[in-house]
PDB file of N, CA and C in Angstrom:
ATOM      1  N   UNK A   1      23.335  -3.112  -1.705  1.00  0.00           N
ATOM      2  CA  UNK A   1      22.584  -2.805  -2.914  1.00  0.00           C
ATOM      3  C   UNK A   1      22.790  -1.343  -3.288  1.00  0.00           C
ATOM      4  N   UNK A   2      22.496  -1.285  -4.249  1.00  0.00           N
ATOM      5  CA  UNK A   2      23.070   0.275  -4.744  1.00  0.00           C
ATOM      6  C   UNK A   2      21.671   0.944  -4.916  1.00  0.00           C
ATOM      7  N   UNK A   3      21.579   2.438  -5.169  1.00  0.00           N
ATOM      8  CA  UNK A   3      20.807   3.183  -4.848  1.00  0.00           C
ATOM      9  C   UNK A   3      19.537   2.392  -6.428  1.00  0.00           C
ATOM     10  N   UNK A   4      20.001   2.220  -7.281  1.00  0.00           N
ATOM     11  CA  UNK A   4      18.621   1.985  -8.255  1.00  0.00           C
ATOM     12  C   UNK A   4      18.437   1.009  -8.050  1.00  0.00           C
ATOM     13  N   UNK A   5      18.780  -0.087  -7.395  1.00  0.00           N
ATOM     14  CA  UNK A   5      18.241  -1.420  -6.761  1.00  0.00           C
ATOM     15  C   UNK A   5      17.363  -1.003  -5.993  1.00  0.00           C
ATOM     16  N   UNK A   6      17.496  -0.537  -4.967  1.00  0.00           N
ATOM     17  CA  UNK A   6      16.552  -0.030  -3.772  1.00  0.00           C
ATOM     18  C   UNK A   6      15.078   0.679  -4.369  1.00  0.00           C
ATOM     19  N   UNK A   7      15.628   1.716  -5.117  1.00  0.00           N
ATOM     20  CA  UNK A   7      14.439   2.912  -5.949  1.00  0.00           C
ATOM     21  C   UNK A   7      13.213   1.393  -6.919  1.00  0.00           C
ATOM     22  N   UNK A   8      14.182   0.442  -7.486  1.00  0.00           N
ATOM     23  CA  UNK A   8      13.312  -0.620  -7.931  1.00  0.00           C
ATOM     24  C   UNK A   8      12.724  -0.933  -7.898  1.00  0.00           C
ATOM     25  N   UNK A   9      12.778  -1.304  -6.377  1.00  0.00           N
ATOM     26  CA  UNK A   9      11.887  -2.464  -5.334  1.00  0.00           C
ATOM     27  C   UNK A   9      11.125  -1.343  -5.004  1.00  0.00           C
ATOM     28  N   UNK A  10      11.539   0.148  -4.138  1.00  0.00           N
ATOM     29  CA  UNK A  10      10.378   0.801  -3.770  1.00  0.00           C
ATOM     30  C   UNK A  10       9.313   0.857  -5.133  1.00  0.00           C
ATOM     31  N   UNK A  11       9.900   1.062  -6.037  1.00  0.00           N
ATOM     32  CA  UNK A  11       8.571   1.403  -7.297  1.00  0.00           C
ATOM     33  C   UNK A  11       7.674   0.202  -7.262  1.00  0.00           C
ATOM     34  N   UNK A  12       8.392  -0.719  -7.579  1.00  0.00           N
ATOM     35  CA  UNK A  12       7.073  -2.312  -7.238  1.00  0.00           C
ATOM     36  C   UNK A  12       5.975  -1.856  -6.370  1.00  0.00           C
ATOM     37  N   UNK A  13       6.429  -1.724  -4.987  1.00  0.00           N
ATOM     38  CA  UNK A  13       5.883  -1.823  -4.003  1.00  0.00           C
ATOM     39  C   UNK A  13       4.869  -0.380  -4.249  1.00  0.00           C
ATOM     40  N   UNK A  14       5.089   0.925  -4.636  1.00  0.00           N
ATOM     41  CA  UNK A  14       4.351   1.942  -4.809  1.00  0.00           C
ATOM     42  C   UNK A  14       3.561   2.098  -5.860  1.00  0.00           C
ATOM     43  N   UNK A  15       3.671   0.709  -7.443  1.00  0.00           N
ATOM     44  CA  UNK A  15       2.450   0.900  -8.020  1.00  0.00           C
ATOM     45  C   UNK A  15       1.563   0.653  -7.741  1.00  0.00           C
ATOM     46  N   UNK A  16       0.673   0.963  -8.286  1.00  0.00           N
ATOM     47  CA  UNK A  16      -0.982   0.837  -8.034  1.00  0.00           C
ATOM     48  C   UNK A  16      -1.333  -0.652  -8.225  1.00  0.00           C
ATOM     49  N   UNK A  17      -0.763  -1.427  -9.137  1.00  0.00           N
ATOM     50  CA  UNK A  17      -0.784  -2.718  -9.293  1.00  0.00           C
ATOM     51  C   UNK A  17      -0.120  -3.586  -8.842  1.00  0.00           C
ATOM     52  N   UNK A  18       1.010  -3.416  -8.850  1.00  0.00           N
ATOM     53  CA  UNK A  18       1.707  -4.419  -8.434  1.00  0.00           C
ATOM     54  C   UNK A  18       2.038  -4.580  -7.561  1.00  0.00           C
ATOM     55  N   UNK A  19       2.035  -3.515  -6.233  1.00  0.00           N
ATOM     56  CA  UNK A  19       1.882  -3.390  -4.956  1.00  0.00           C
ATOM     57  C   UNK A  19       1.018  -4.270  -4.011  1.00  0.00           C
ATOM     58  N   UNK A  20      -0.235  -4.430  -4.751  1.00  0.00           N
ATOM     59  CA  UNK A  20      -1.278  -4.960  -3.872  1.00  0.00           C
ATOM     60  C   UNK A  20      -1.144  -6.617  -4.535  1.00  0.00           C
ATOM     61  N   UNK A  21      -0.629  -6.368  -5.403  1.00  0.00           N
ATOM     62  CA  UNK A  21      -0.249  -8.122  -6.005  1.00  0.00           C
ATOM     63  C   UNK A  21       0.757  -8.633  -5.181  1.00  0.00           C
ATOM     64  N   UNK A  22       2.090  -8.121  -5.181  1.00  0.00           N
ATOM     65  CA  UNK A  22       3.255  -8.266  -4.215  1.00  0.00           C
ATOM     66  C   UNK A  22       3.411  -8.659  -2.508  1.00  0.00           C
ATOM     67  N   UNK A  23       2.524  -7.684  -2.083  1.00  0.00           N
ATOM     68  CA  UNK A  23       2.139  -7.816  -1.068  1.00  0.00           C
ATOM     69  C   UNK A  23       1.298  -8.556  -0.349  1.00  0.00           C
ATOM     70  N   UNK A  24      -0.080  -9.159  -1.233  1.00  0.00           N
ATOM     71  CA  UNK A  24      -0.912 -10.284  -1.115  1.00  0.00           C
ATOM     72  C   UNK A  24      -0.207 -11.773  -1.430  1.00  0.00           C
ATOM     73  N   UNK A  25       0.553 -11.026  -2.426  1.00  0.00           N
ATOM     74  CA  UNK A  25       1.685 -12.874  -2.619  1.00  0.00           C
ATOM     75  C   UNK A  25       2.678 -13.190  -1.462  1.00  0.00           C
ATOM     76  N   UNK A  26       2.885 -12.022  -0.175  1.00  0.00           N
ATOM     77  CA  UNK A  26       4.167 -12.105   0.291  1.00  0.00           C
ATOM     78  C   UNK A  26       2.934 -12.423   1.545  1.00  0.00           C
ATOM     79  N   UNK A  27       1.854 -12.346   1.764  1.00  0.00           N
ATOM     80  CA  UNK A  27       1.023 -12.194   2.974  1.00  0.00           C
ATOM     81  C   UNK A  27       0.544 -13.732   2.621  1.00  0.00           C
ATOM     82  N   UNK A  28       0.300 -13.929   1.855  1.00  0.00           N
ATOM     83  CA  UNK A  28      -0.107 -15.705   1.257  1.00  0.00           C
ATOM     84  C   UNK A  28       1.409 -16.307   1.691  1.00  0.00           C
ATOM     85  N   UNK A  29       2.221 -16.050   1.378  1.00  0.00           N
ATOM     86  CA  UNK A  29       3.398 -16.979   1.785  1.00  0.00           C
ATOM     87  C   UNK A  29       3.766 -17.391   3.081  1.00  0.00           C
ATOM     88  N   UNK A  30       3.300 -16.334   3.480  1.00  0.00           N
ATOM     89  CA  UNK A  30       4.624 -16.217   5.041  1.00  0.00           C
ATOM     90  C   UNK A  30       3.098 -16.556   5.762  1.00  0.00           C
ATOM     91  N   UNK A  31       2.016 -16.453   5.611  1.00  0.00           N
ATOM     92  CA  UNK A  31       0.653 -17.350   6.175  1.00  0.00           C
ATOM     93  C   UNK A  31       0.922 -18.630   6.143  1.00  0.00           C
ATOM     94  N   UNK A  32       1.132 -19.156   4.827  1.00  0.00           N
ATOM     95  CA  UNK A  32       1.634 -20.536   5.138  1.00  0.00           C
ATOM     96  C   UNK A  32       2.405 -21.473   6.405  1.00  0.00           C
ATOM     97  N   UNK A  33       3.643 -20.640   6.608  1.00  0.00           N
ATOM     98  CA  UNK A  33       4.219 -21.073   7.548  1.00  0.00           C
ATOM     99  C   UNK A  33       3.582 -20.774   9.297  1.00  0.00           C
ATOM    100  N   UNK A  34       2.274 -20.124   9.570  1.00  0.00           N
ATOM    101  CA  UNK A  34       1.612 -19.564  10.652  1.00  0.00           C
ATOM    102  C   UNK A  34       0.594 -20.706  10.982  1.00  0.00           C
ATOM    103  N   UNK A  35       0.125 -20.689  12.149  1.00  0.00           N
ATOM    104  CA  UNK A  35      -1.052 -21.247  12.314  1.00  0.00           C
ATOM    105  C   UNK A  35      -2.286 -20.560  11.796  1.00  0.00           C
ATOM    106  N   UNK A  36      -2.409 -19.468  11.193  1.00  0.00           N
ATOM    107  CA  UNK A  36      -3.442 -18.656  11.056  1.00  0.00           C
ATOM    108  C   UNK A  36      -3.428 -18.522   9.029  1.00  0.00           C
ATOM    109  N   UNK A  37      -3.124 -20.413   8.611  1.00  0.00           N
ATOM    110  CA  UNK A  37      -2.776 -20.085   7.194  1.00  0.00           C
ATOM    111  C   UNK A  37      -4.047 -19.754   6.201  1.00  0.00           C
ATOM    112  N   UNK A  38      -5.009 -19.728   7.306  1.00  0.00           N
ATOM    113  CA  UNK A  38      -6.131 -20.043   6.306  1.00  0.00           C
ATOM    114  C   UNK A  38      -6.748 -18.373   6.229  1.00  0.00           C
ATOM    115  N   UNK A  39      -6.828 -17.533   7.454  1.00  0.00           N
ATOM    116  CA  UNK A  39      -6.939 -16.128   7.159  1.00  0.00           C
ATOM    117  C   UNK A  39      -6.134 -15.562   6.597  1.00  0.00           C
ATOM    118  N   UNK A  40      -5.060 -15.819   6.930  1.00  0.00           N
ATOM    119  CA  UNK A  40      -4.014 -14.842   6.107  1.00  0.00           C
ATOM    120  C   UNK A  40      -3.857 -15.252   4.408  1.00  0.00           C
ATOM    121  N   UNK A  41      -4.242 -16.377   4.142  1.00  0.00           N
ATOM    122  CA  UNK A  41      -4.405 -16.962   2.435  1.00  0.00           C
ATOM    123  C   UNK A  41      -5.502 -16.062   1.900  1.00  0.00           C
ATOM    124  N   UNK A  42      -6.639 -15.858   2.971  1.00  0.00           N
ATOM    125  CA  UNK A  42      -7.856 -14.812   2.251  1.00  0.00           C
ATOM    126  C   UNK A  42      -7.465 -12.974   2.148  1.00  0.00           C
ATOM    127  N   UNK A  43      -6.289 -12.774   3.263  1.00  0.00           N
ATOM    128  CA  UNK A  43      -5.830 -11.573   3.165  1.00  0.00           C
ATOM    129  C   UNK A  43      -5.438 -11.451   2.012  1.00  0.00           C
ATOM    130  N   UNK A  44      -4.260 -12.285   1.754  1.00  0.00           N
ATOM    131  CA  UNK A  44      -3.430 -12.246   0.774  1.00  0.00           C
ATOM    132  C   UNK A  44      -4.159 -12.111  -0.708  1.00  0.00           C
ATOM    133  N   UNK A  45      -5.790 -13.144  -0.595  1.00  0.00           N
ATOM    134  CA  UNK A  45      -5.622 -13.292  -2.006  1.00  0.00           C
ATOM    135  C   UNK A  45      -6.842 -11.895  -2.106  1.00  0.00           C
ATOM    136  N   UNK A  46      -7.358 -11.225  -0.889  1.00  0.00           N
ATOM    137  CA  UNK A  46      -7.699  -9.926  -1.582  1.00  0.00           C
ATOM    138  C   UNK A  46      -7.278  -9.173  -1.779  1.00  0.00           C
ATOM    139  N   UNK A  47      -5.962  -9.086  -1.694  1.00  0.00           N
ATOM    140  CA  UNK A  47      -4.591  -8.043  -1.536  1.00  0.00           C
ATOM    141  C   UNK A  47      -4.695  -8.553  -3.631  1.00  0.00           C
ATOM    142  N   UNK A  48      -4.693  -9.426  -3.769  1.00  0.00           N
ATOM    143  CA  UNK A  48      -4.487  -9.874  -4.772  1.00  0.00           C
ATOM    144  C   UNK A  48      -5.186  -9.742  -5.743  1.00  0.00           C
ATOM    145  N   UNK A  49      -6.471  -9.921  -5.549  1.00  0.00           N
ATOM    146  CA  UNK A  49      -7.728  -9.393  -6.214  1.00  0.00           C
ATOM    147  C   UNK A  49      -8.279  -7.878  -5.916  1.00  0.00           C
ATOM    148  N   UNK A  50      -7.965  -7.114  -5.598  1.00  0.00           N
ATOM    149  CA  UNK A  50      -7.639  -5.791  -5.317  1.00  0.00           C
ATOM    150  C   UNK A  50      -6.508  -5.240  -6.651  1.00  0.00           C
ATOM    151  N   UNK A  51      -5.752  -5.492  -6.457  1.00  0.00           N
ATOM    152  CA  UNK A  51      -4.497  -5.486  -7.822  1.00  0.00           C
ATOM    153  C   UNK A  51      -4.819  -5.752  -9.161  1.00  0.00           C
ATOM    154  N   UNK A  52      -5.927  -6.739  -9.544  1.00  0.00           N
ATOM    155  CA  UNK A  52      -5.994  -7.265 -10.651  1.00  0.00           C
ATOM    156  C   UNK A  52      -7.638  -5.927 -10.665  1.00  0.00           C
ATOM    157  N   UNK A  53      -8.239  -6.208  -9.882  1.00  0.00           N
ATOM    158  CA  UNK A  53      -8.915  -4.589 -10.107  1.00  0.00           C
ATOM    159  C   UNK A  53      -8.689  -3.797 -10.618  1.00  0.00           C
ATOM    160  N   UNK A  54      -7.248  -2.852 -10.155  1.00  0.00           N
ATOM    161  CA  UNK A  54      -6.812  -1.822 -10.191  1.00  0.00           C
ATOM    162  C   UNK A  54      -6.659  -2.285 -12.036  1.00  0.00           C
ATOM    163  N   UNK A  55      -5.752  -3.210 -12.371  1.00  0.00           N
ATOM    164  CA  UNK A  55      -5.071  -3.659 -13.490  1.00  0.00           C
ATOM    165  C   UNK A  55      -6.455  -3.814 -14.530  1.00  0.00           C
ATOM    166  N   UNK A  56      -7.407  -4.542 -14.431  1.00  0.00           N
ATOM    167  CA  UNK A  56      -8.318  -4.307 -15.735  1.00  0.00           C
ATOM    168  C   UNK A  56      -9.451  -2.624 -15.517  1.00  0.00           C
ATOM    169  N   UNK A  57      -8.984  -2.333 -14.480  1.00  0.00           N
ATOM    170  CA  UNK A  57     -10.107  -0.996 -14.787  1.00  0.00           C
ATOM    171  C   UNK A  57      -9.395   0.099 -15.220  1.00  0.00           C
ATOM    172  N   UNK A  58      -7.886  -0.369 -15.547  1.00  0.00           N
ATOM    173  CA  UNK A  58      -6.699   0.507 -16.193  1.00  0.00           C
ATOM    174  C   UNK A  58      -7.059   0.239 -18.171  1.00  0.00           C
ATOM    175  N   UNK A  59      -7.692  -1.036 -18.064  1.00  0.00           N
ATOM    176  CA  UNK A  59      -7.175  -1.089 -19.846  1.00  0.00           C
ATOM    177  C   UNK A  59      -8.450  -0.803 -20.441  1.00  0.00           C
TER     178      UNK A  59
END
């Protein structure tokens, strides 16, 4: 991958929004495949609801 591919993905991951969205969607996923799908679905979806926070107390 070339250097603004990389800088991309870090920016996702370092906004304020979409970070905690990204990361709650990637913590919901990979829970799925765990025995532990049912905590890690509540991680995920406050990772998620955390994000959408950030996102309406922005507008």
């Amino acid at each position: 991958m070339s250097n603004s591919e990389k800088d991309g993905w870090k920016a996702v991951f370092k906004s304020k929004i979409l970070g905690p969205m990204c990361i709650g969607f990637i913590i919901s996923i990979v829970g799925m495949f765990t025995p532990y799908e049912y905590e890690l679905g509540f991680v995920g979806l406050g990772m998620v609801v955390i994000g959408f926070y950030f996102w309406f107390s922005e507008m």
